[in-house]
C-alpha atoms as a PDB file:
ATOM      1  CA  UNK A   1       1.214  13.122 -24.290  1.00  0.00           C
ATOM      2  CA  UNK A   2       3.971  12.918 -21.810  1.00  0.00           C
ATOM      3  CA  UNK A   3       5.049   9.518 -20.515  1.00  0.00           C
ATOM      4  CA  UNK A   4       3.633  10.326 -17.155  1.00  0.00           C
ATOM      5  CA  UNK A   5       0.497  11.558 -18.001  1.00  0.00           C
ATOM      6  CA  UNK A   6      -0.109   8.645 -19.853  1.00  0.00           C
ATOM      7  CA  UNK A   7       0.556   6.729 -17.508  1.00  0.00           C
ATOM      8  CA  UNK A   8      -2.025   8.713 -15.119  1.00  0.00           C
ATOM      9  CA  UNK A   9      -4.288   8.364 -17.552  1.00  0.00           C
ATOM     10  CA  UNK A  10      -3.814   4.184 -17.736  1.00  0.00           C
ATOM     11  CA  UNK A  11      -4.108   4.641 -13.728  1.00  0.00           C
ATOM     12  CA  UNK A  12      -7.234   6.001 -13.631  1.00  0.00           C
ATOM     13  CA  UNK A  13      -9.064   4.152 -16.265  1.00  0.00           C
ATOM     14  CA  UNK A  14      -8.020   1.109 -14.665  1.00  0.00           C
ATOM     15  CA  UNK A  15      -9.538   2.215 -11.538  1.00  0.00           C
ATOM     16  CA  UNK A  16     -12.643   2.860 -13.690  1.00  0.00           C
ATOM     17  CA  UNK A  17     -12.750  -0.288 -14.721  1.00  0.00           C
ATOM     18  CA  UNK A  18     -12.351  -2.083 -11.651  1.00  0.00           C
ATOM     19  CA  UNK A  19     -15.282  -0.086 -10.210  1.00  0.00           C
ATOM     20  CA  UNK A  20     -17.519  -0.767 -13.462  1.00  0.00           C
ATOM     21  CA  UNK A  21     -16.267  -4.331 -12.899  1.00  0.00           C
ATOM     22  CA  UNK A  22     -16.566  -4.528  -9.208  1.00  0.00           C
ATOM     23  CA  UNK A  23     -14.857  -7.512  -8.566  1.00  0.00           C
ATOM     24  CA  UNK A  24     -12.970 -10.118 -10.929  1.00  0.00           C
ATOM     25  CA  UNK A  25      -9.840 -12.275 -10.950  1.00  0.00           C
ATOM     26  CA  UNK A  26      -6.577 -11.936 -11.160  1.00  0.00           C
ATOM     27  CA  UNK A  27      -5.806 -12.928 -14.399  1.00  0.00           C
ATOM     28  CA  UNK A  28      -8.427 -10.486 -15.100  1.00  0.00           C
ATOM     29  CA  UNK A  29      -6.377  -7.802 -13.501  1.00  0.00           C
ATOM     30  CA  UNK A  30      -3.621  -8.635 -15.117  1.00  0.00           C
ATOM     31  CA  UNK A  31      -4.667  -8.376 -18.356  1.00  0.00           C
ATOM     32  CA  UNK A  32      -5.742  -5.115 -17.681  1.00  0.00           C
ATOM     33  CA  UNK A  33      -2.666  -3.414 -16.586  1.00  0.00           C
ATOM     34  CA  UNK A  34      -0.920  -5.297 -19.402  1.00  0.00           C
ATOM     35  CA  UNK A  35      -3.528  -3.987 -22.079  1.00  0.00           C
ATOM     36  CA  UNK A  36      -2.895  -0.212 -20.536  1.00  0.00           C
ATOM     37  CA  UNK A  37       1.050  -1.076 -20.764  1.00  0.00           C
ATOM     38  CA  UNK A  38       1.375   0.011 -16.243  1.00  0.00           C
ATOM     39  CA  UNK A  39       4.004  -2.784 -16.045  1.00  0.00           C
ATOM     40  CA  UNK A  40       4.203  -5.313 -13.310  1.00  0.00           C
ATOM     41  CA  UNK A  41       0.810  -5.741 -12.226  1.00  0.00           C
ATOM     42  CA  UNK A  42       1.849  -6.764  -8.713  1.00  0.00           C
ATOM     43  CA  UNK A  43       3.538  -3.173  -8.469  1.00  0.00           C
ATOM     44  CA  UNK A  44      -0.332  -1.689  -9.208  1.00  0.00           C
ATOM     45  CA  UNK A  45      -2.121  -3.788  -6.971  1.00  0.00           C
ATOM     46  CA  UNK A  46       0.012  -2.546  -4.019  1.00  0.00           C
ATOM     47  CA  UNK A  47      -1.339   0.812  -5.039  1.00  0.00           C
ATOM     48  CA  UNK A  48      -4.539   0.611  -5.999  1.00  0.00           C
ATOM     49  CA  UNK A  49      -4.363  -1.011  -2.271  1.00  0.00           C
ATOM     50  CA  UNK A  50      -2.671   1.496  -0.477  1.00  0.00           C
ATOM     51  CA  UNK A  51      -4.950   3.583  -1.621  1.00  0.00           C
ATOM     52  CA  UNK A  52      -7.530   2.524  -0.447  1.00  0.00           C
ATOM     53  CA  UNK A  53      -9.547   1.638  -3.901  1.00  0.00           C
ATOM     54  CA  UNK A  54      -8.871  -2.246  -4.262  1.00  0.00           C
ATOM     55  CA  UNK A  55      -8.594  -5.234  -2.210  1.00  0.00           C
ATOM     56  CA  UNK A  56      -6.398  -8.349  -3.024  1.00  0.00           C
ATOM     57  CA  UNK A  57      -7.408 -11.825  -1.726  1.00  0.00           C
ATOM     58  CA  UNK A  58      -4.155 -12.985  -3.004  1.00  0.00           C
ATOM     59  CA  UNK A  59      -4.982 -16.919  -1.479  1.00  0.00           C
ATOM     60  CA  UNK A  60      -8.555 -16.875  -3.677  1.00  0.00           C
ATOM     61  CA  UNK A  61      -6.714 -15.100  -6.271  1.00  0.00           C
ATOM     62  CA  UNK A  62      -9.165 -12.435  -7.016  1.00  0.00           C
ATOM     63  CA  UNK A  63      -9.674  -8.676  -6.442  1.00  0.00           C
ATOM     64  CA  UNK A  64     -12.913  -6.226  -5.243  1.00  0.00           C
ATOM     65  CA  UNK A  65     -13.271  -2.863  -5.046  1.00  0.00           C
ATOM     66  CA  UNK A  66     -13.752  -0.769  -1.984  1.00  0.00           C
ATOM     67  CA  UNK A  67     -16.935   1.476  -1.518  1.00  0.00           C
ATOM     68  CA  UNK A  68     -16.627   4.904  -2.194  1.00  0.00           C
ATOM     69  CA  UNK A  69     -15.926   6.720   1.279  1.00  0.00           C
ATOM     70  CA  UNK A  70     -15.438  10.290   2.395  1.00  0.00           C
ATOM     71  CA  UNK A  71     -12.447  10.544   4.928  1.00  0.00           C
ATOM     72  CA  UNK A  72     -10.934  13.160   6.743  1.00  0.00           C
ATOM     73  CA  UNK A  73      -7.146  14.570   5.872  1.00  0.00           C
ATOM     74  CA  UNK A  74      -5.181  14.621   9.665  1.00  0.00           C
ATOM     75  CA  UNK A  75      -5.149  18.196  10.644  1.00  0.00           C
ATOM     76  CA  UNK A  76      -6.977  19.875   7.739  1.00  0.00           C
ATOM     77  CA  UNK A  77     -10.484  20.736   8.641  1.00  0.00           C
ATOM     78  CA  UNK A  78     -12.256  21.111   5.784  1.00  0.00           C
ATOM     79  CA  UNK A  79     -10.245  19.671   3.663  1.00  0.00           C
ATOM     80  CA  UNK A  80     -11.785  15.497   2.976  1.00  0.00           C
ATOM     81  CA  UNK A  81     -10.890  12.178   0.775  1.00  0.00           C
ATOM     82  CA  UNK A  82     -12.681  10.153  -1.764  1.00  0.00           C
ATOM     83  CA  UNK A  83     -11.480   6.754  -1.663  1.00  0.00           C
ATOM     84  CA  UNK A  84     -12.911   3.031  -2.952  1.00  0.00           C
ATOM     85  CA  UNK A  85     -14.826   2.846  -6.469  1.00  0.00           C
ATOM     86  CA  UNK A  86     -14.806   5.457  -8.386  1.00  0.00           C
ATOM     87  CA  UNK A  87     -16.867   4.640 -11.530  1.00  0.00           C
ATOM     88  CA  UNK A  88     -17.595   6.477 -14.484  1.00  0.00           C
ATOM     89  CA  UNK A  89     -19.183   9.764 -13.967  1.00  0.00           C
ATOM     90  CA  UNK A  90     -18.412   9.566 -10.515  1.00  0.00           C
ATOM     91  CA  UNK A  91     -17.137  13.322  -9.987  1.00  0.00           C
ATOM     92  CA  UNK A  92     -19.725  14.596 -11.951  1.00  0.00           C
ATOM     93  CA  UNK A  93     -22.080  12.596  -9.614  1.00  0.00           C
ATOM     94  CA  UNK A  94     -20.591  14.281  -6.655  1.00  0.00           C
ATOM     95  CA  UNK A  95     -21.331  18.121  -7.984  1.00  0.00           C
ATOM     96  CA  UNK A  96     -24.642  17.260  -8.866  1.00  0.00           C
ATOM     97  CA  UNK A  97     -25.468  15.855  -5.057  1.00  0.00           C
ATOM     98  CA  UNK A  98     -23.683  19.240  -3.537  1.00  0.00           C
ATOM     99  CA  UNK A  99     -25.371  21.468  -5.766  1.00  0.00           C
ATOM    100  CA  UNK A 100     -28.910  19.901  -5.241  1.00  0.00           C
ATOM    101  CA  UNK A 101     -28.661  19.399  -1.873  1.00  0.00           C
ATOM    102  CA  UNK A 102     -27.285  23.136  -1.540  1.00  0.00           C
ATOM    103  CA  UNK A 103     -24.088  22.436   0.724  1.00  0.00           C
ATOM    104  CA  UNK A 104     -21.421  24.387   1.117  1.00  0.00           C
ATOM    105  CA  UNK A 105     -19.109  21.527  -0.529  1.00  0.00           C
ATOM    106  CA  UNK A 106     -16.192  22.171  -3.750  1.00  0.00           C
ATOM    107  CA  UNK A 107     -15.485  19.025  -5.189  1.00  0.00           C
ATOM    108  CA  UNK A 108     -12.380  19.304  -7.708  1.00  0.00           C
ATOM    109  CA  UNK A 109     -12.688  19.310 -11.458  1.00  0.00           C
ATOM    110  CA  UNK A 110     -10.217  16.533 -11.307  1.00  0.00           C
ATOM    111  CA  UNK A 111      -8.227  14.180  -9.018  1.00  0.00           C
ATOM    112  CA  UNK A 112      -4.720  15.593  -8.132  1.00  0.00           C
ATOM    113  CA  UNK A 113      -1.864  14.552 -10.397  1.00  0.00           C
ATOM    114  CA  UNK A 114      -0.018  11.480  -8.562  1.00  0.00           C
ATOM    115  CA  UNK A 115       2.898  12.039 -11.517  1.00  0.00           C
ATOM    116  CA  UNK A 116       2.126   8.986 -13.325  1.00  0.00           C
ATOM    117  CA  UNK A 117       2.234   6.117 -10.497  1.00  0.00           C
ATOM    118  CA  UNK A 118      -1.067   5.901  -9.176  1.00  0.00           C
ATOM    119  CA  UNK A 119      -4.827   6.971  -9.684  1.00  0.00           C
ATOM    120  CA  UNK A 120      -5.367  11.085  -8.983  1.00  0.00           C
ATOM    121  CA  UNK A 121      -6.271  11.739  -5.411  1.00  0.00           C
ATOM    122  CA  UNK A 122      -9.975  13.141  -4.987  1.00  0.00           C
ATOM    123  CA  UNK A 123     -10.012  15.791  -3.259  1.00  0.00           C
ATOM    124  CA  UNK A 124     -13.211  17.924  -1.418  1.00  0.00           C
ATOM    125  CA  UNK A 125     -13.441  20.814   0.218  1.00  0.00           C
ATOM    126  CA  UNK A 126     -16.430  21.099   2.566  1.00  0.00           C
ATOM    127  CA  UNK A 127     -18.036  22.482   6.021  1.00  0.00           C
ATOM    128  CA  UNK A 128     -17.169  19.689   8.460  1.00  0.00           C
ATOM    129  CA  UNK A 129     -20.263  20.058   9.769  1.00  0.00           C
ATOM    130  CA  UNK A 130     -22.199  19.389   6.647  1.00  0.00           C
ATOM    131  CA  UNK A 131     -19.873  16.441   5.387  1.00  0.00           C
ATOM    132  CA  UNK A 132     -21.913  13.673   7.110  1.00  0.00           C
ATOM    133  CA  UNK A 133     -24.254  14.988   5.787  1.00  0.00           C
ATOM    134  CA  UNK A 134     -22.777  15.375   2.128  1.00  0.00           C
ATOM    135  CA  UNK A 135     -21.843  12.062   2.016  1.00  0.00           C
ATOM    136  CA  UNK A 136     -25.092  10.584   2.895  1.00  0.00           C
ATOM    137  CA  UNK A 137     -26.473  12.370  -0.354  1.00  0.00           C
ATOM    138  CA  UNK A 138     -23.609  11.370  -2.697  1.00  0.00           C
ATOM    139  CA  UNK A 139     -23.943   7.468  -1.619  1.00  0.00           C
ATOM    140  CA  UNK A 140     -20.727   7.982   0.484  1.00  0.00           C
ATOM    141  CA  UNK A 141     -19.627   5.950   3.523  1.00  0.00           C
ATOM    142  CA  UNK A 142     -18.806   8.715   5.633  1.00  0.00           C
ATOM    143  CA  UNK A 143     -15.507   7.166   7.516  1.00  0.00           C
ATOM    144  CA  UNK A 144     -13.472  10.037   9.329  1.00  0.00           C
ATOM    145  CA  UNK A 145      -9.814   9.745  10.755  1.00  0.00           C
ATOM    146  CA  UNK A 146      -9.905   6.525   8.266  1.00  0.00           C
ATOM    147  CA  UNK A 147      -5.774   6.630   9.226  1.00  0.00           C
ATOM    148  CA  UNK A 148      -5.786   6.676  12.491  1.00  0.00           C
ATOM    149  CA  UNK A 149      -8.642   4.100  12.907  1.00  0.00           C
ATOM    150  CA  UNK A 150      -6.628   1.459  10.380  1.00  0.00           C
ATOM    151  CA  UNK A 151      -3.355   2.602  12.618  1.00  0.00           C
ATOM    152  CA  UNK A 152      -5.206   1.412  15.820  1.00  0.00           C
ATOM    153  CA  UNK A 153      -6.994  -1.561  14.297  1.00  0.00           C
ATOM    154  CA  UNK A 154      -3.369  -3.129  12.755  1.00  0.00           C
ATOM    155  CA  UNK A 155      -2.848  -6.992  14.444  1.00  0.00           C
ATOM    156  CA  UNK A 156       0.423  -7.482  16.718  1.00  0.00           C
ATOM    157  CA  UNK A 157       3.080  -8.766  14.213  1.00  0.00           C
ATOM    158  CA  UNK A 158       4.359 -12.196  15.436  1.00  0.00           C
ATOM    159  CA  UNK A 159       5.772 -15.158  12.857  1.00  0.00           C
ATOM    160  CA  UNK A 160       3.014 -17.076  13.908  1.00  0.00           C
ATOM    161  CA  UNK A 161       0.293 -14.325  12.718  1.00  0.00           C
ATOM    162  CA  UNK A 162       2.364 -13.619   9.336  1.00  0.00           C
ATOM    163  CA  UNK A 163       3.619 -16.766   8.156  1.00  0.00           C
ATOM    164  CA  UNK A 164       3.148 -20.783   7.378  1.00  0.00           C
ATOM    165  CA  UNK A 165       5.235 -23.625   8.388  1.00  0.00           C
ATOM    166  CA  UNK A 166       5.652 -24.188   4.754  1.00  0.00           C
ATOM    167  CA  UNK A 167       9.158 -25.357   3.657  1.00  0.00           C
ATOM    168  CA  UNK A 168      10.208 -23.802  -0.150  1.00  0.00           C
ATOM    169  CA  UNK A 169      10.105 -26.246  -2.828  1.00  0.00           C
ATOM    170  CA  UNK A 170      13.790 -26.917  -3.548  1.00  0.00           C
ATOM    171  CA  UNK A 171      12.806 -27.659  -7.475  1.00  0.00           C
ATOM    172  CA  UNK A 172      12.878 -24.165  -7.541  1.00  0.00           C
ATOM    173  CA  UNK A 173      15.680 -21.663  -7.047  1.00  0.00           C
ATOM    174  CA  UNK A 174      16.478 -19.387  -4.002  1.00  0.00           C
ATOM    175  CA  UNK A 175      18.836 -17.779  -2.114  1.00  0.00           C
ATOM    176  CA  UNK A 176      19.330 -16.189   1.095  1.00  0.00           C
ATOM    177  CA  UNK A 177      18.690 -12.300   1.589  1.00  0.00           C
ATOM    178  CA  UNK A 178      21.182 -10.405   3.425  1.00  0.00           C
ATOM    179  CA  UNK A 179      20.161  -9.401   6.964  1.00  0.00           C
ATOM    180  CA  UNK A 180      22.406  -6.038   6.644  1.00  0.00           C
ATOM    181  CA  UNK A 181      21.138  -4.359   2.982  1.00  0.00           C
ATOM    182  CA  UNK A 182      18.197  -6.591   2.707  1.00  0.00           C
ATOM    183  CA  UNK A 183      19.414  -7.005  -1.022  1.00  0.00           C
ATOM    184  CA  UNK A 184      19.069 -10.758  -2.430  1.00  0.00           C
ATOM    185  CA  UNK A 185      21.843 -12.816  -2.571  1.00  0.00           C
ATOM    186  CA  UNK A 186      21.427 -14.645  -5.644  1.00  0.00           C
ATOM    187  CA  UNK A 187      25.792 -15.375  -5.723  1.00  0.00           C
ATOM    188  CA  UNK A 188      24.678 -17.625  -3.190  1.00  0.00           C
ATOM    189  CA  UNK A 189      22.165 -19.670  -4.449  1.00  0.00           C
ATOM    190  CA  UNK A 190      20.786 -22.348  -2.391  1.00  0.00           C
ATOM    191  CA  UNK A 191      21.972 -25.461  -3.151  1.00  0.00           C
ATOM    192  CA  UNK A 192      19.566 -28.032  -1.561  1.00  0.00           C
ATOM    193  CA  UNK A 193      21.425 -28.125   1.707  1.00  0.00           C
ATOM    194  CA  UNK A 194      23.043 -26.767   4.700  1.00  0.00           C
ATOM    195  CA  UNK A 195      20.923 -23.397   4.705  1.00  0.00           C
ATOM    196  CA  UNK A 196      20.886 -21.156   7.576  1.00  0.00           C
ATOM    197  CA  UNK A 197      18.497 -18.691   9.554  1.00  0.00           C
ATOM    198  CA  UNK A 198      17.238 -15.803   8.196  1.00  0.00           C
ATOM    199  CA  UNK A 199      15.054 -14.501   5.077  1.00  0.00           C
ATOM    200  CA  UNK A 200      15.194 -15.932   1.668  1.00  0.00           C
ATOM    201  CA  UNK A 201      13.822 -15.667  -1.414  1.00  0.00           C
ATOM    202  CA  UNK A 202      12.507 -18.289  -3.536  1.00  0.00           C
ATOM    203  CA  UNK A 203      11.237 -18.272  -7.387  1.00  0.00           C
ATOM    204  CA  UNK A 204       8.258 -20.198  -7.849  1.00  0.00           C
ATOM    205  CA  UNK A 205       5.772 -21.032 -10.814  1.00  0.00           C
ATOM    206  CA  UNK A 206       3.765 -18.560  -9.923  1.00  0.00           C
ATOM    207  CA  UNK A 207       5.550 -16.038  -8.282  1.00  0.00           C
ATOM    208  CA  UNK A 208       8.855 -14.111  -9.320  1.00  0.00           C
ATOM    209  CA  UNK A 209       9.529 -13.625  -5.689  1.00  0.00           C
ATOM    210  CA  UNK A 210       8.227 -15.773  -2.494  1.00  0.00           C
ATOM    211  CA  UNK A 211       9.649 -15.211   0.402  1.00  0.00           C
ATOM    212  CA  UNK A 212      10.291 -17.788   3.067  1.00  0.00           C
ATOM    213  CA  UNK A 213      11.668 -16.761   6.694  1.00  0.00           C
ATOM    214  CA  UNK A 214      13.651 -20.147   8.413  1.00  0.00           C
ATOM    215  CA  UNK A 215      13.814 -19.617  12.219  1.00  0.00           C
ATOM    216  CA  UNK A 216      15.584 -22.323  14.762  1.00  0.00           C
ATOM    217  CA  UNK A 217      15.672 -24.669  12.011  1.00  0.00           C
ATOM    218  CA  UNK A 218      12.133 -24.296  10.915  1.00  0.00           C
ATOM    219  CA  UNK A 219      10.707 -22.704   7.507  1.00  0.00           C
ATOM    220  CA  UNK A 220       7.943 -20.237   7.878  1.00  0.00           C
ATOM    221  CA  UNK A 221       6.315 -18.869   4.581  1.00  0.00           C
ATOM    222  CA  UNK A 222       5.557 -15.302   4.033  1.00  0.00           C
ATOM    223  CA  UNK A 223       2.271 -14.804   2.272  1.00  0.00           C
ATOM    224  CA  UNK A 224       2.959 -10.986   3.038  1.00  0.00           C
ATOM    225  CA  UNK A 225       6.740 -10.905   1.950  1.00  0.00           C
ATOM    226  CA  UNK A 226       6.889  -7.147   3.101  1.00  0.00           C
ATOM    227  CA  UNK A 227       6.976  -8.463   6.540  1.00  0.00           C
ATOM    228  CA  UNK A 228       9.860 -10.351   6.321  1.00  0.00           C
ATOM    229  CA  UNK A 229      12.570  -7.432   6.813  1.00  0.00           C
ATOM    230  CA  UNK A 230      10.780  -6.734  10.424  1.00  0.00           C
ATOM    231  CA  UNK A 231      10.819 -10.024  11.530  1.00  0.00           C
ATOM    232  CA  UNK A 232      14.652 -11.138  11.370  1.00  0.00           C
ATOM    233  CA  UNK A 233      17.406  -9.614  13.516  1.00  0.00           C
ATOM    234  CA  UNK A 234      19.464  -7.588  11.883  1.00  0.00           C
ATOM    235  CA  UNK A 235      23.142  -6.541  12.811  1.00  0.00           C
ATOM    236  CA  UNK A 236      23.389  -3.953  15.658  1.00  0.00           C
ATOM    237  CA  UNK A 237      24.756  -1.304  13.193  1.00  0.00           C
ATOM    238  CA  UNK A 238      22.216  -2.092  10.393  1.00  0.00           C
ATOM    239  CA  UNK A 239      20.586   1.283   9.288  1.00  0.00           C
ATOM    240  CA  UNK A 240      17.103   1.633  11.272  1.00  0.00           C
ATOM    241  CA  UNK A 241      14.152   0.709   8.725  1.00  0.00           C
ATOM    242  CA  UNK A 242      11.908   2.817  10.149  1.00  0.00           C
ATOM    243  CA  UNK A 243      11.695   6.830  11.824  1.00  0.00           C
ATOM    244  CA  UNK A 244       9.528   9.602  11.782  1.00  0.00           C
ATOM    245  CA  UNK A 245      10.240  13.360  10.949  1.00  0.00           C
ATOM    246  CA  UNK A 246       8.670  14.732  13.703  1.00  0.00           C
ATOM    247  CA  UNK A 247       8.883  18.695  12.337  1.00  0.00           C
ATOM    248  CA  UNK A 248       8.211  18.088   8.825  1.00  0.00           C
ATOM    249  CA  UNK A 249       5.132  15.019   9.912  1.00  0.00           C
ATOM    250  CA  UNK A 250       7.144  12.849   7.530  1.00  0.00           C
ATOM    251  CA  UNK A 251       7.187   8.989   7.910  1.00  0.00           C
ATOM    252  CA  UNK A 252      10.875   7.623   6.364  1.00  0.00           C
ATOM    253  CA  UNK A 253      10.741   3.949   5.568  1.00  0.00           C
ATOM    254  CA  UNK A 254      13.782   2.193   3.800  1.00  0.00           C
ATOM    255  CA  UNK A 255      12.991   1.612   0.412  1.00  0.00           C
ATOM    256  CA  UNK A 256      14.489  -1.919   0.795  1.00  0.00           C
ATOM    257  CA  UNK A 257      11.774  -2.569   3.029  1.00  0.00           C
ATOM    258  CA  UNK A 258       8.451  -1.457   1.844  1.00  0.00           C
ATOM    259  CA  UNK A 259       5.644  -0.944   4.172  1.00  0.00           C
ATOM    260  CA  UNK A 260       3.211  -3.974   4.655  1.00  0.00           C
ATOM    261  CA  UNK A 261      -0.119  -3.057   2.828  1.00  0.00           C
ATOM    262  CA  UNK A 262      -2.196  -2.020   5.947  1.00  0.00           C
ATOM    263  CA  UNK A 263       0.510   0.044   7.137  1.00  0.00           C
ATOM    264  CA  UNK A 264       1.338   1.883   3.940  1.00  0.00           C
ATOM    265  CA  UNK A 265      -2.776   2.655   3.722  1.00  0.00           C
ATOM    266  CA  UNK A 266      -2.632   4.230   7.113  1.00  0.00           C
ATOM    267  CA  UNK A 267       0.339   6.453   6.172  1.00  0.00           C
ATOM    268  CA  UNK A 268      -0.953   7.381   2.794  1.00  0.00           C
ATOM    269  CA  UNK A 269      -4.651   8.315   4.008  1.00  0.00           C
ATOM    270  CA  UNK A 270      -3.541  10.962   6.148  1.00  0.00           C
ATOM    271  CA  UNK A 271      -2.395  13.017   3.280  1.00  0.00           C
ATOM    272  CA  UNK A 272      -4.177  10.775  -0.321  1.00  0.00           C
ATOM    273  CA  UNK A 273      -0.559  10.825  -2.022  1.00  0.00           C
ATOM    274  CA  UNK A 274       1.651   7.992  -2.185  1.00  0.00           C
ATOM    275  CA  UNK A 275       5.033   7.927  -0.550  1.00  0.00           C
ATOM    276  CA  UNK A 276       7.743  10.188  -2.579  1.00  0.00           C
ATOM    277  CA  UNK A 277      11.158   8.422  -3.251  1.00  0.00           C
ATOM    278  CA  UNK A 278      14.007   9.813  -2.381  1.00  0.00           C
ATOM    279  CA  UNK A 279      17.099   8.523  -3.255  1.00  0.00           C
ATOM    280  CA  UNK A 280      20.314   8.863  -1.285  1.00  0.00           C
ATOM    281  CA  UNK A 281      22.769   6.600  -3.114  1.00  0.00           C
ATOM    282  CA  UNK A 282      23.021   5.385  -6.396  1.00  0.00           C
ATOM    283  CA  UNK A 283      20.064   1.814  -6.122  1.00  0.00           C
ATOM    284  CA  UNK A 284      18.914   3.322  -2.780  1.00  0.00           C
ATOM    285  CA  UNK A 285      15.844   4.925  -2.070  1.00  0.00           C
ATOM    286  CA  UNK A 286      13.905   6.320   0.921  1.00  0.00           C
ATOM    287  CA  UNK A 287       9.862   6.156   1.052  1.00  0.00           C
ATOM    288  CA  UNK A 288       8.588   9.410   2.335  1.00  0.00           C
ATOM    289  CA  UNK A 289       4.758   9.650   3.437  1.00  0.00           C
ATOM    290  CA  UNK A 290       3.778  13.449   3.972  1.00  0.00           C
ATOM    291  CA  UNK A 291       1.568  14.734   6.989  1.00  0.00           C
ATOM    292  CA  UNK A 292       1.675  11.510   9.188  1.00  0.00           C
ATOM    293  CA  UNK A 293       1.009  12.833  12.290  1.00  0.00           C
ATOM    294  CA  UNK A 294       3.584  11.630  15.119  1.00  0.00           C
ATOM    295  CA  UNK A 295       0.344   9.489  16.813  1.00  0.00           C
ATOM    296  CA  UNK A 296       0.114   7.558  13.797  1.00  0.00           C
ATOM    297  CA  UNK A 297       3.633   7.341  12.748  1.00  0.00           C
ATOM    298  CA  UNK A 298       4.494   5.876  16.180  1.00  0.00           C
ATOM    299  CA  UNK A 299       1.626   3.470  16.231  1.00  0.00           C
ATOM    300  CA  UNK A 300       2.739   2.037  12.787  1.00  0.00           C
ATOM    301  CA  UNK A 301       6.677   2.049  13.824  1.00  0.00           C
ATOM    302  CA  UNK A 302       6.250  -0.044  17.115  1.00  0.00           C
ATOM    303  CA  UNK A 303       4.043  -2.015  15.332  1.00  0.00           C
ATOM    304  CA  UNK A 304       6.394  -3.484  13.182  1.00  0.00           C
ATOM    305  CA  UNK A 305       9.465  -3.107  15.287  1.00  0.00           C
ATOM    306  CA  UNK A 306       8.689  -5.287  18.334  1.00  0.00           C
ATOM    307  CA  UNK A 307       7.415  -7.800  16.459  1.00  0.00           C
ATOM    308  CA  UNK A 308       6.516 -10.889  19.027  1.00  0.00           C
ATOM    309  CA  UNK A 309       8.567 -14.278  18.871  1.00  0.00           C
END
């Protein structure tokens, strides 16, 4: 078996098992992606998240799944998404509601490939008017424009909302992270004094990466480190983080600075796939989400752009 569809295998087994599971700890979780050899298991959570199958309650240390919902796709009638638990037997499950209840509904033989990084995407093709409907019978929540509804829903991004007047623990290393590539500076390790404003990173015993955010003097920490690239001022001539395709519906987001969770779930629900890299210089990489409407796209790019004080 090919690398990749090994790994899509491990993907959707561990799904599987987190819905058999239904909730469970982190050191639960992790043992699982280690025993299934996915790699970092940080890495997976943030897509079993984005998804839409798994939450993280990163402070309590533990993990749930989602219920199973039907969504809409933007601009494809007719065209829906499974997301939350999907247990064993669950697509089977699914044909067996349609076909009893005799809808006009085609549920796939088999999630869409998501080339090894992710669980397949479960895709259904149904009447809109009998999806409600559908998903009553199946023991779906029935949840349409799920994108647009988490787009609308996201909190206004302040320092205040994101982060902790926490100070790092200087035991530990860190160094800054530079405002302009966003790339950590670890030739410039902190040294237990004179440090300056902006984003750092900080190695703790828990975490590879923490990142702390020190503002007018004062250390915030960032339980959410994704924020931390859209709440420090950058140079004028930095490249923009953030922009939409407007003709192709594409979202672009710098790989350096990965979409918070509830962002990245808004993006990737309007189309079930996760972002495609795309590199454009050797160690560079853009994030490309397909068939993000410009609504949604907007809503998500001002929200993280004019951040409040």
């Amino acid at each position: 078996m090919a690398e990749a569809d090994r790994r899509q295998a491990a993907h959707d087994a561990l799904l599987a098992w987190c819905s058999e599971l239904g909730s469970g700890t982190w050191e639960q979780f992790k043992r699982a992606v280690a025993h299934l050899r996915l790699g970092g298991p940080t890495r997976v959570a943030r897509t079993l998240s984005v998804l839409g199958h798994v939450e993280f309650d990163w402070r309590a240390r533990r993990f749930a799944c989602a219920p199973a919902t039907l969504t809409t796709i933007q601009d494809m009638p007719g065209r829906f998404l499974v997301c939350g638990q999907r247990p064993l037997g669950h697509l089977e499950g699914l044909r067996l509601a349609a076909e009893h209840a005799g809808l006009d509904v085609d549920v796939a033989r088999e999630p869409a490939h998501q080339f090894g990084v992710g669980p397949g995407t479960l895709i259904i093709d149904a009447d809109p008017v009998e999806a409600a409907e559908f998903a009553r019978i199946a023991g779906l929540r029935f949840a349409p424009d799920a994108a647009r509804a988490i787009a609308d829903e996201l909190p206004a991004l302040s320092l205040q909302a994101a982060g902790e007047p926490t100070a790092p623990d200087e035991r530990f290393p860190g160094c800054p992270v530079d405002p302009d590539t966003l790339i950590d500076r670890w030739d410039r390790p902190a040294d237990g004094g004179g440090y300056t404003d902006g984003l750092w990173a900080w190695r703790t015993l828990r975490r590879r990466r923490a990142v702390y955010l020190r503002r007018d003097g004062q250390w915030w920490h960032l339980p959410i480190g994704e924020y931390g690239p859209y709440l420090i001022e950058r140079p004028k001539d930095a490249p923009e983080l953030l922009r939409h395709d407007t003709a192709n519906r594409i979202l672009i987001v710098d790989g350096r600075a990965p979409l918070p969770v509830l962002h990245a779930r808004a993006a990737v629900l309007c189309s079930g796939r996760l972002p495609l890299p795309q590199p454009y210089a050797p160690g560079f990489s853009d994030d490309h989400y397909v068939n993000v409407p410009t609504e949604i796209a907007e809503t998500i790019i001002t929200n993280l752009t004019e951040a409040s004080p």
